[in-house]
C-alpha atoms as a PDB file:
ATOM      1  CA  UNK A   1       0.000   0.000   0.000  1.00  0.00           C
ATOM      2  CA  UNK A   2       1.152   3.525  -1.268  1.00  0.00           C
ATOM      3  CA  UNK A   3       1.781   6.212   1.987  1.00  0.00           C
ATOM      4  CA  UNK A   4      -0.352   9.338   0.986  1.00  0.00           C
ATOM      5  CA  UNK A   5       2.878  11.614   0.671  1.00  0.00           C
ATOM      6  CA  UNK A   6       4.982   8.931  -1.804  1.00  0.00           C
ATOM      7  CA  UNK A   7       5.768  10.792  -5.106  1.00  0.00           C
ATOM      8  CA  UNK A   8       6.410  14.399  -3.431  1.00  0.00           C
ATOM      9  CA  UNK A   9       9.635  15.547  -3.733  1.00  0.00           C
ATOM     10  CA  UNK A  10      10.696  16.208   0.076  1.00  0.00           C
ATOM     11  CA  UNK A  11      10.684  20.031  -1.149  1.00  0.00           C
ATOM     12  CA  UNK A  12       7.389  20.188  -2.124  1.00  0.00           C
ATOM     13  CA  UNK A  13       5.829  18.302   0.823  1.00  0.00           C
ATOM     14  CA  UNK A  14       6.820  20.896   3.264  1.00  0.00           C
ATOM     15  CA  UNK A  15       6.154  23.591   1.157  1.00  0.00           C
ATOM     16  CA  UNK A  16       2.855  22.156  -0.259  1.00  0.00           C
ATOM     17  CA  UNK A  17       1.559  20.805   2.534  1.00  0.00           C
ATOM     18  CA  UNK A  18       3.158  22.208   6.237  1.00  0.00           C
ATOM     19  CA  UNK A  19       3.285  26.222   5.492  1.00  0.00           C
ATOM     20  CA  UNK A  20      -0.101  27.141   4.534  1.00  0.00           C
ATOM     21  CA  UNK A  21      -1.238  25.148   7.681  1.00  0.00           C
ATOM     22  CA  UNK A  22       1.287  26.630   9.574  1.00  0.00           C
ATOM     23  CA  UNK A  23       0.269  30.178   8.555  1.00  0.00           C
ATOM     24  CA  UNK A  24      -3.447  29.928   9.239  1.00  0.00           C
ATOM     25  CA  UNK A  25      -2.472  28.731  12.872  1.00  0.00           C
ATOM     26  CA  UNK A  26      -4.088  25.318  12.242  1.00  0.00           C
ATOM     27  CA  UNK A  27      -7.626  26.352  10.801  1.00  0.00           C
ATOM     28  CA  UNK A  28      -8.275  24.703   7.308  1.00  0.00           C
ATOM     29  CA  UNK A  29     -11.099  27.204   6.499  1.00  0.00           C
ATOM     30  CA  UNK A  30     -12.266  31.012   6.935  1.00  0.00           C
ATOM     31  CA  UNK A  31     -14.654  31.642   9.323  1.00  0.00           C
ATOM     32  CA  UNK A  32     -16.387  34.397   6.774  1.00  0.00           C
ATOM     33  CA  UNK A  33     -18.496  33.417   4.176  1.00  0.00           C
ATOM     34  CA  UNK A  34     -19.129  37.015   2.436  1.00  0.00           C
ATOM     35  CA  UNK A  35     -15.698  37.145   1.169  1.00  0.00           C
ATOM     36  CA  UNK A  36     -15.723  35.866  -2.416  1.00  0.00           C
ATOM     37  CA  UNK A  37     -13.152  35.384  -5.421  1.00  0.00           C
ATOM     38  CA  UNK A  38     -14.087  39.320  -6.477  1.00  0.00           C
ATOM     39  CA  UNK A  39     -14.410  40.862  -2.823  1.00  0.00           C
ATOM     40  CA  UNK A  40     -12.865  43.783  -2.869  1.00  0.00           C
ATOM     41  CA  UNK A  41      -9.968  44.405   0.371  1.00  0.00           C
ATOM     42  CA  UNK A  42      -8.240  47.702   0.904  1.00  0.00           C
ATOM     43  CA  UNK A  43      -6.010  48.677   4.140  1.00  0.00           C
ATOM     44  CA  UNK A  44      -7.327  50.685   6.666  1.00  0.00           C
ATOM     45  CA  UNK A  45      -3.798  51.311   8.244  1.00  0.00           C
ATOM     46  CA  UNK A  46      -0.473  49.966   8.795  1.00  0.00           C
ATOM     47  CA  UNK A  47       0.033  47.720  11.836  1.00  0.00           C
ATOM     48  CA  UNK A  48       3.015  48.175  14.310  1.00  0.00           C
ATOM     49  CA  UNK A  49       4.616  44.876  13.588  1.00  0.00           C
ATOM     50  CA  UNK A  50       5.505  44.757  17.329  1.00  0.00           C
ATOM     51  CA  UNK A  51       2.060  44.794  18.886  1.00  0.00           C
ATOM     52  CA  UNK A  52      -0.034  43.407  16.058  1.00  0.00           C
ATOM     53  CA  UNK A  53      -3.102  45.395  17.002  1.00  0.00           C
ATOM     54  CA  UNK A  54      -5.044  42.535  17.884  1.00  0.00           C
ATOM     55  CA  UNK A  55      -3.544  39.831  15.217  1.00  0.00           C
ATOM     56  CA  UNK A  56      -3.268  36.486  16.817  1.00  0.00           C
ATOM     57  CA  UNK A  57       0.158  36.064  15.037  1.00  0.00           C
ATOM     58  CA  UNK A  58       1.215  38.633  12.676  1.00  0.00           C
ATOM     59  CA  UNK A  59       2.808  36.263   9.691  1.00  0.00           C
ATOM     60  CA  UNK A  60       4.639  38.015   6.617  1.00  0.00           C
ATOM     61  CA  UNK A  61       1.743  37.345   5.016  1.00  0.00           C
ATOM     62  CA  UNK A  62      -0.143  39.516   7.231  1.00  0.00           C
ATOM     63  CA  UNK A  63       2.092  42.179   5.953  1.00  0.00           C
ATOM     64  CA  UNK A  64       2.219  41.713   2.501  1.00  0.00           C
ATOM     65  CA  UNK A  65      -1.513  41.557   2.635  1.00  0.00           C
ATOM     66  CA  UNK A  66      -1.546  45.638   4.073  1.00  0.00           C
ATOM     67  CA  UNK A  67       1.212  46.151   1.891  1.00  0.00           C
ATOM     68  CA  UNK A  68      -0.642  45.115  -1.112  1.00  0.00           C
ATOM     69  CA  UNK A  69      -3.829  46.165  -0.365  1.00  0.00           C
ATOM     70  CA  UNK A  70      -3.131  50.117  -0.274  1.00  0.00           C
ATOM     71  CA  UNK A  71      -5.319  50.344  -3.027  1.00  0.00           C
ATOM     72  CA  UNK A  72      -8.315  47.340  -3.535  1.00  0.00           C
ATOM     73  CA  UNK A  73      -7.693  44.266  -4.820  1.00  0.00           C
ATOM     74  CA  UNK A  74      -9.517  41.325  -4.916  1.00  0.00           C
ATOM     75  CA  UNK A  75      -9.323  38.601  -3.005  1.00  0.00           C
ATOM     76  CA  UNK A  76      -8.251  36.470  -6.113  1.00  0.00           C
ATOM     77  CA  UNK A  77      -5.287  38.707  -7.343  1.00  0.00           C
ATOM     78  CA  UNK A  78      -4.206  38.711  -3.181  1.00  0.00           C
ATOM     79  CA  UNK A  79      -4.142  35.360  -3.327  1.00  0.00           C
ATOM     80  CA  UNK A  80      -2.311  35.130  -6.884  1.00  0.00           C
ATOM     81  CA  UNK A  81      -0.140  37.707  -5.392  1.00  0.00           C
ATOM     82  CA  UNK A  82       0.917  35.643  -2.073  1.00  0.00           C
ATOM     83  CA  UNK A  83       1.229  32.692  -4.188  1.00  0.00           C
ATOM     84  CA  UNK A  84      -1.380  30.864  -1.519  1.00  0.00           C
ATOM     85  CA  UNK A  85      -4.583  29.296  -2.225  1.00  0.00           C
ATOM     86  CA  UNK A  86      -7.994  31.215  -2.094  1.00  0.00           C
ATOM     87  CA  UNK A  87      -8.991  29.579   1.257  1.00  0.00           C
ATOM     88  CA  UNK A  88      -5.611  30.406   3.280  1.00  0.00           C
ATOM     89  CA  UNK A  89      -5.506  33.648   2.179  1.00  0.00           C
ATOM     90  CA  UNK A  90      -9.434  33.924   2.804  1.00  0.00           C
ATOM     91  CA  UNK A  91      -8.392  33.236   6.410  1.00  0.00           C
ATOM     92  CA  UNK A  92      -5.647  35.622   6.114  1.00  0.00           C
ATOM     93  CA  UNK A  93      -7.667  38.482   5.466  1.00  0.00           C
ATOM     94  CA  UNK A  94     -10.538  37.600   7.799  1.00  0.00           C
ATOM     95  CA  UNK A  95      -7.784  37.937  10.400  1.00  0.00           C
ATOM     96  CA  UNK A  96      -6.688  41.260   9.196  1.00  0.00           C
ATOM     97  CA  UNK A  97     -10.819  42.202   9.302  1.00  0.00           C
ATOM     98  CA  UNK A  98     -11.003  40.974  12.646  1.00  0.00           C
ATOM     99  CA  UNK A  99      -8.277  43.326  13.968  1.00  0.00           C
ATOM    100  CA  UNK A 100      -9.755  45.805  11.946  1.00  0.00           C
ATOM    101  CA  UNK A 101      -6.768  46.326   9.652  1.00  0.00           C
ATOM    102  CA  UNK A 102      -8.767  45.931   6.254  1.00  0.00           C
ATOM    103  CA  UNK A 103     -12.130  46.570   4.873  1.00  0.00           C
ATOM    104  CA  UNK A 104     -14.341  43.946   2.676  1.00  0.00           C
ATOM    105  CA  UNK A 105     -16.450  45.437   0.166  1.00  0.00           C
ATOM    106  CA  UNK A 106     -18.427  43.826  -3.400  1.00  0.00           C
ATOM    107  CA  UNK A 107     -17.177  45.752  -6.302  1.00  0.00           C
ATOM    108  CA  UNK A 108     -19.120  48.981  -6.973  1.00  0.00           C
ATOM    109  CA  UNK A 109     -20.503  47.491 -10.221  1.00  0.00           C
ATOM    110  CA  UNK A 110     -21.605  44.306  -8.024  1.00  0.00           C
ATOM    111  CA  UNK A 111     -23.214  46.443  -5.254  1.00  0.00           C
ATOM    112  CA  UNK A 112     -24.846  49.219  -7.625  1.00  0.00           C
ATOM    113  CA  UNK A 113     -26.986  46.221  -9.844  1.00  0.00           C
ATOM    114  CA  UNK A 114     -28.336  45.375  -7.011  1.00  0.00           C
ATOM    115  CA  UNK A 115     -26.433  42.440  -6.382  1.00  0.00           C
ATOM    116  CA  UNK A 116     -26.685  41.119  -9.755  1.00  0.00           C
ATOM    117  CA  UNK A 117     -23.686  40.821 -12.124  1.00  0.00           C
ATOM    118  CA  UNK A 118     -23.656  42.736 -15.620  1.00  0.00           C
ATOM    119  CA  UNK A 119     -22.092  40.582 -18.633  1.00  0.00           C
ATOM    120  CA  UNK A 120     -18.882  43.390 -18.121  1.00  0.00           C
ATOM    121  CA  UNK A 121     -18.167  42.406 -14.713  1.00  0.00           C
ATOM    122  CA  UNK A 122     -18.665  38.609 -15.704  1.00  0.00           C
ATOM    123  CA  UNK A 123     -16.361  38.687 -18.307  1.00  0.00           C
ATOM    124  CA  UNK A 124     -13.713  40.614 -16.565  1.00  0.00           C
ATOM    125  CA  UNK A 125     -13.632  38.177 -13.808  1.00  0.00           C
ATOM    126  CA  UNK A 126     -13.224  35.280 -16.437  1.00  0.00           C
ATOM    127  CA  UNK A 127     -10.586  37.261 -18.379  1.00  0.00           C
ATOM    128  CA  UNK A 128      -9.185  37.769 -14.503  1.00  0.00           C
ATOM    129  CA  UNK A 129      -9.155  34.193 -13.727  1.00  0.00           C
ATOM    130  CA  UNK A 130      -7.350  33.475 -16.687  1.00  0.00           C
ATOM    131  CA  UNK A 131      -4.706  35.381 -16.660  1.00  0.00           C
ATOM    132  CA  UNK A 132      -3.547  33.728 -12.969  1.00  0.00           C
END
């Protein structure tokens, strides 16, 4: 019988597999559901890196995450960005939320039709999507 790690390279198992874990302080998935693929995250402030301001643990990725999100991104293109999957950095930025360090928003387009996506928006994310 085959072990579940045989045919990683020893490399890739601890990167693959150990840091994203690691970073999330053991939880496997967000605890917000409103954040989606095209949610919308911009910085409120910078964080002392001393204190953290509330952040359990303040990882790099913490960081990069305020660093990036000076101006909004989407959760996909942080996530593309930080070279993570959606769901770690998901709980990344519900961290930074809790401690008040970002804002979550739809994008305006999303918001202003009511909720409902135009063909433009649709396509963008698609086009978006693609190009990670």
């Amino acid at each position: 019988m085959k072990h579940w790690t045989e045919g990683f390279d020893d490399d890739d198992a601890d990167e693959s597999l150990v840091r994203p874990y690691t970073i999330t302080g053991g939880r496997t998935a967000p605890e917000r559901d409103d954040l989606t693929l095209i949610t919308l995250v911009t910085a409120i402030s910078t964080v002392s890196s001393e204190t953290g301001h509330g952040l359990r643990r303040m990882q790099p990725e913490h960081r990069t995450i305020l660093a990036l999100c000076k101006r909004p991104l989407a959760v996909a293109e942080v996530a593309s960005a930080l070279n993570l999957p959606v769901s770690v950095t998901k709980i990344l930025i519900g961290d930074l939320i809790e401690a008040d360090q970002v804002r979550a928003r739809p994008p305006l387009a999303f918001a202003q039709a009511g909720g409902i996506p135009g063909m433009t928006i649709l396509e963008a994310v698609r086009d978006g999507l693609r190009n990670l």
